[in-house]
C-alpha atoms as a PDB file:
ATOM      1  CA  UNK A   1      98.456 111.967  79.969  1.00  0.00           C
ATOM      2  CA  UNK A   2     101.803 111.103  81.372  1.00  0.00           C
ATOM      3  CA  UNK A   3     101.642 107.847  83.963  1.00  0.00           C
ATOM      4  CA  UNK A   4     101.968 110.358  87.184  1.00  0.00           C
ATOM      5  CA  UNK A   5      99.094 112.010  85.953  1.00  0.00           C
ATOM      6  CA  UNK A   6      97.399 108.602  85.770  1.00  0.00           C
ATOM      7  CA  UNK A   7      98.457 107.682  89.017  1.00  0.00           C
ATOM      8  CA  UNK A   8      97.561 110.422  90.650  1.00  0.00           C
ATOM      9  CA  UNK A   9      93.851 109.983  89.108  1.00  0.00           C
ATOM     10  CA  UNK A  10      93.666 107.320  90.507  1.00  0.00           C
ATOM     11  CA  UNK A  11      94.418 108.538  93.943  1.00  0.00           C
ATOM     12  CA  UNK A  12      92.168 110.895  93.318  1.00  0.00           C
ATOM     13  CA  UNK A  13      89.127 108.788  92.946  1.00  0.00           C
ATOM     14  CA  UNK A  14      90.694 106.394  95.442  1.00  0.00           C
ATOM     15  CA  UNK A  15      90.716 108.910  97.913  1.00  0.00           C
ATOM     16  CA  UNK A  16      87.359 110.507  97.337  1.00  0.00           C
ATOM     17  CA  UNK A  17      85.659 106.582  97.923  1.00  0.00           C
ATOM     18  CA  UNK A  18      87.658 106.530 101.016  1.00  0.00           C
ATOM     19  CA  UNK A  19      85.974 110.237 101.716  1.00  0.00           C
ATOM     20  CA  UNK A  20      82.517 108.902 100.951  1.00  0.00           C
ATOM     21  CA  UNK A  21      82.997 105.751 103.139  1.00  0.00           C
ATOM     22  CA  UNK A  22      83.459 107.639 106.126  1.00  0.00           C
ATOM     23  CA  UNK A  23      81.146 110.157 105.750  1.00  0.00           C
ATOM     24  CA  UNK A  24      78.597 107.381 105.361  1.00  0.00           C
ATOM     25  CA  UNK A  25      80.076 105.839 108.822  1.00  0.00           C
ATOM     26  CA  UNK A  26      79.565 109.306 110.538  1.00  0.00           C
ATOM     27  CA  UNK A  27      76.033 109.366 109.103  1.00  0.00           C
ATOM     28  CA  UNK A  28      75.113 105.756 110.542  1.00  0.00           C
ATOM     29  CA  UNK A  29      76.864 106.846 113.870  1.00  0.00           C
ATOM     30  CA  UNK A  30      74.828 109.596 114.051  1.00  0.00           C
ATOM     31  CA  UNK A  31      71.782 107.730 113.144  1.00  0.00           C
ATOM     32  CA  UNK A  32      71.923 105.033 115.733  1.00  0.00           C
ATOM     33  CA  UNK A  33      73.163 108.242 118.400  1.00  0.00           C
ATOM     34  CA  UNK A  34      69.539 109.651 117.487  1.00  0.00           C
ATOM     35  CA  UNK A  35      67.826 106.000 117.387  1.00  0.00           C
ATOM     36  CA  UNK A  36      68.998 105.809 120.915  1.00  0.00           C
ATOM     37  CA  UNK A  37      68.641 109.218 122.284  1.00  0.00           C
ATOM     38  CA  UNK A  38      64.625 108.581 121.034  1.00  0.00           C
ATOM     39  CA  UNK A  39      64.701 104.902 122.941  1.00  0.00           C
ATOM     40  CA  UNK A  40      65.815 106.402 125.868  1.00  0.00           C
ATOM     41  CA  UNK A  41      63.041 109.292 125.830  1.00  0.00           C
ATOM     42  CA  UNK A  42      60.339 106.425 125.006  1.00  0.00           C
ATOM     43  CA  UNK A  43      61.248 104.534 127.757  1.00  0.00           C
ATOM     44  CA  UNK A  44      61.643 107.534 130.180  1.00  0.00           C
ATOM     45  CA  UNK A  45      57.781 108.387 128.615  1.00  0.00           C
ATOM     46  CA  UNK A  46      57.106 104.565 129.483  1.00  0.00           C
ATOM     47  CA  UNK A  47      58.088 104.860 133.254  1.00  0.00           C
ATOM     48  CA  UNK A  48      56.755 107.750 134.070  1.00  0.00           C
ATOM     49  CA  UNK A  49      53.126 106.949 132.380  1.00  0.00           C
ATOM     50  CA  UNK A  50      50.360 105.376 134.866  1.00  0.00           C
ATOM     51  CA  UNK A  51      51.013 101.352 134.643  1.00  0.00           C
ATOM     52  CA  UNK A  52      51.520  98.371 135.907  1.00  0.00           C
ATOM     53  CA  UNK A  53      54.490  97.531 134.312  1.00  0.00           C
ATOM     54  CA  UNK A  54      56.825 100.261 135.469  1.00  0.00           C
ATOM     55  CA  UNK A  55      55.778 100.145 138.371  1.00  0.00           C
ATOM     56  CA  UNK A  56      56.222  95.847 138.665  1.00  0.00           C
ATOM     57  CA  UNK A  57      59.824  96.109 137.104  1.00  0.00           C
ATOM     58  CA  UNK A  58      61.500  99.266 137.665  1.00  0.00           C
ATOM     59  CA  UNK A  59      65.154  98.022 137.121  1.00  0.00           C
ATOM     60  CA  UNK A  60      64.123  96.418 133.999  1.00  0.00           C
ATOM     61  CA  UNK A  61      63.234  99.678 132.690  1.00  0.00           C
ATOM     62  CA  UNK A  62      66.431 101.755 134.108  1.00  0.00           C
ATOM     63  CA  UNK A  63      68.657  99.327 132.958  1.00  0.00           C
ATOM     64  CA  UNK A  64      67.425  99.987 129.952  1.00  0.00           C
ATOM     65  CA  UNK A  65      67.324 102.982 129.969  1.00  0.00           C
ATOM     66  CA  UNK A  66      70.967 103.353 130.827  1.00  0.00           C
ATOM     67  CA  UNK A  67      71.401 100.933 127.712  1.00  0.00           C
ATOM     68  CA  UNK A  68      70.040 103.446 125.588  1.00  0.00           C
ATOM     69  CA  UNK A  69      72.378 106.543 126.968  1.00  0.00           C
ATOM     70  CA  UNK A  70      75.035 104.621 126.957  1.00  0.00           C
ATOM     71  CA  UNK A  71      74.360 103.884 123.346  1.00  0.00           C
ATOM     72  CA  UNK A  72      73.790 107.018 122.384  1.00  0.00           C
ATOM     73  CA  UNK A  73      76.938 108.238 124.197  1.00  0.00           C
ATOM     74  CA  UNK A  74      79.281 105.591 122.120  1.00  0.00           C
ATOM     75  CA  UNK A  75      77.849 106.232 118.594  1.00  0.00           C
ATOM     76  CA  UNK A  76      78.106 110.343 119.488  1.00  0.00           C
ATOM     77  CA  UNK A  77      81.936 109.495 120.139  1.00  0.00           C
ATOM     78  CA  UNK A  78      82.595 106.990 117.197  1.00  0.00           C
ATOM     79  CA  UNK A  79      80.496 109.783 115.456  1.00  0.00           C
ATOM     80  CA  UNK A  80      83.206 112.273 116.044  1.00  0.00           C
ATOM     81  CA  UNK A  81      86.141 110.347 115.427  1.00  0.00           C
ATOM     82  CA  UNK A  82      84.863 109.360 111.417  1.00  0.00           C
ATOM     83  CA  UNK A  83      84.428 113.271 111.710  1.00  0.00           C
ATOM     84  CA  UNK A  84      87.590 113.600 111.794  1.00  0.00           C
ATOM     85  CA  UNK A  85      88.434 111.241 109.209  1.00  0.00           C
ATOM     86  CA  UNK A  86      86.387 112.908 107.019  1.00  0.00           C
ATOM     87  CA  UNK A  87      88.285 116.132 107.324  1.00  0.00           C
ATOM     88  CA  UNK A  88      91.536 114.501 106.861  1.00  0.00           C
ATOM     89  CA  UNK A  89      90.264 112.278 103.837  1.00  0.00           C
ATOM     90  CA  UNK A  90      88.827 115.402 102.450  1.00  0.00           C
ATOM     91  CA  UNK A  91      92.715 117.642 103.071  1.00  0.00           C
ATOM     92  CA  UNK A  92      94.041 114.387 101.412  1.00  0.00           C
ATOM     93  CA  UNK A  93      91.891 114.500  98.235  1.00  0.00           C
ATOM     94  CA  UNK A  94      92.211 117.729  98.036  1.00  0.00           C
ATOM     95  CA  UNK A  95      96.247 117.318  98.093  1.00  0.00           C
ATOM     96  CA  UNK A  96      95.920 114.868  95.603  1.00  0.00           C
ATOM     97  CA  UNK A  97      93.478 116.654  93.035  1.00  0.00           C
ATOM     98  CA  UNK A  98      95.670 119.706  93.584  1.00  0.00           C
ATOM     99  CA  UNK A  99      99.097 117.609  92.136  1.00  0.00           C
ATOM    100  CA  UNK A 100      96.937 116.008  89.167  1.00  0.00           C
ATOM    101  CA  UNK A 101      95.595 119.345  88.456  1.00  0.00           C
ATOM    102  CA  UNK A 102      99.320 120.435  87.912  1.00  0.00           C
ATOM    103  CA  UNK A 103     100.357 117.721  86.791  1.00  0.00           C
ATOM    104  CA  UNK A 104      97.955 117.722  83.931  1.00  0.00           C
ATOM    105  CA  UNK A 105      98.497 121.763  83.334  1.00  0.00           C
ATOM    106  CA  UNK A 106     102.369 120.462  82.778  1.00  0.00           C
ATOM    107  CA  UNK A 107     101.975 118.109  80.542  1.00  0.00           C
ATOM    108  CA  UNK A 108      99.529 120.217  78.239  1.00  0.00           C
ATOM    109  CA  UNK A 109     102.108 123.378  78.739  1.00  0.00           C
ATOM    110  CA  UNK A 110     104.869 120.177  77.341  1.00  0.00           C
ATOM    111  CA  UNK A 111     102.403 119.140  74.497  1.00  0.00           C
ATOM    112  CA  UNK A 112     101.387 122.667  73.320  1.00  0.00           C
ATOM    113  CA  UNK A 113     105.370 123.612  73.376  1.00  0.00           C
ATOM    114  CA  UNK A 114     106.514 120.414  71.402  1.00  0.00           C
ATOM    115  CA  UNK A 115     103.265 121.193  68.556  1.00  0.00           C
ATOM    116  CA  UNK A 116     104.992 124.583  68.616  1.00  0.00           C
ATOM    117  CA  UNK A 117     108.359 123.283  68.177  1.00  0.00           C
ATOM    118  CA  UNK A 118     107.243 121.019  65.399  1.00  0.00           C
ATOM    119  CA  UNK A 119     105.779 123.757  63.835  1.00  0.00           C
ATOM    120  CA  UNK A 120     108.626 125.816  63.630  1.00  0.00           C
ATOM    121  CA  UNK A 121     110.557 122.798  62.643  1.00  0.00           C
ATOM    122  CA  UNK A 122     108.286 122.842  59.407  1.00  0.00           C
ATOM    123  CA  UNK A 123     108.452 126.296  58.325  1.00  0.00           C
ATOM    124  CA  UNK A 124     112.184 125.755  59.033  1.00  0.00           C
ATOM    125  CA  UNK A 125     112.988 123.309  56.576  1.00  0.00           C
ATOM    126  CA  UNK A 126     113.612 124.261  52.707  1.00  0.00           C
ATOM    127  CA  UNK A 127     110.921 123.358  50.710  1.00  0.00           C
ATOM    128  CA  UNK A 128     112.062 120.735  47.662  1.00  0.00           C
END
């Protein structure tokens, strides 16, 4: 393999960690987005129940409550944007397997025509 085809293997699996890493952000955003979505339901469940303590501190509970949407509304959005870095990490690896790909078909086209050449080289030459 010639070094640009070593390089760009290395991209390669540099850019598919990247990939992974962000796809494992968007799946923890998404995780505490549904984490909080469920908090805020609970709590909503909580207030509205028959008891005491709803009814003793209701701005405890709709602050929290707010909390919890507000939560859910900022991990939905930082959710999104590792979205999007997912699709451009994946475009990128993609790119970059595509040019080792070729890169590695050229240099076994190269080999295969200098074993060729060598063995034309061979039958060439006058035997002694």
């Amino acid at each position: 393999m010639t070094n640009r085809a070593r390089r760009l293997k290395k991209i390669l699996t540099l850019q598919e960690q990247l990939k992974a890493m962000h796809e494992l952000r968007h799946a923890n955003f998404v995780a505490q987005a549904v984490a909080a979505k469920n908090e805020a339901a609970e709590l909503v469940d909580r207030f509205n129940s028959d008891g005491q303590m709803p009814s003793l501190f209701p701005e405890v509970y709709h602050r929290h409550i707010g909390a919890a949407i507000s939560r859910e509304g900022a991990n939905r959005d930082l959710a999104t944007g590792e979205a999007a870095k997912v699709a451009t990490a994946t475009a990128r690896a993609n790119m970059v397997e595509r040019s080792w790909r070729e890169a590695r078909a050229a240099d076994e086209r190269e080999r295969g025509d200098r074993e060729r050449l060598d063995i034309i080289g061979q039958r060439l030459k006058p035997a002694k």
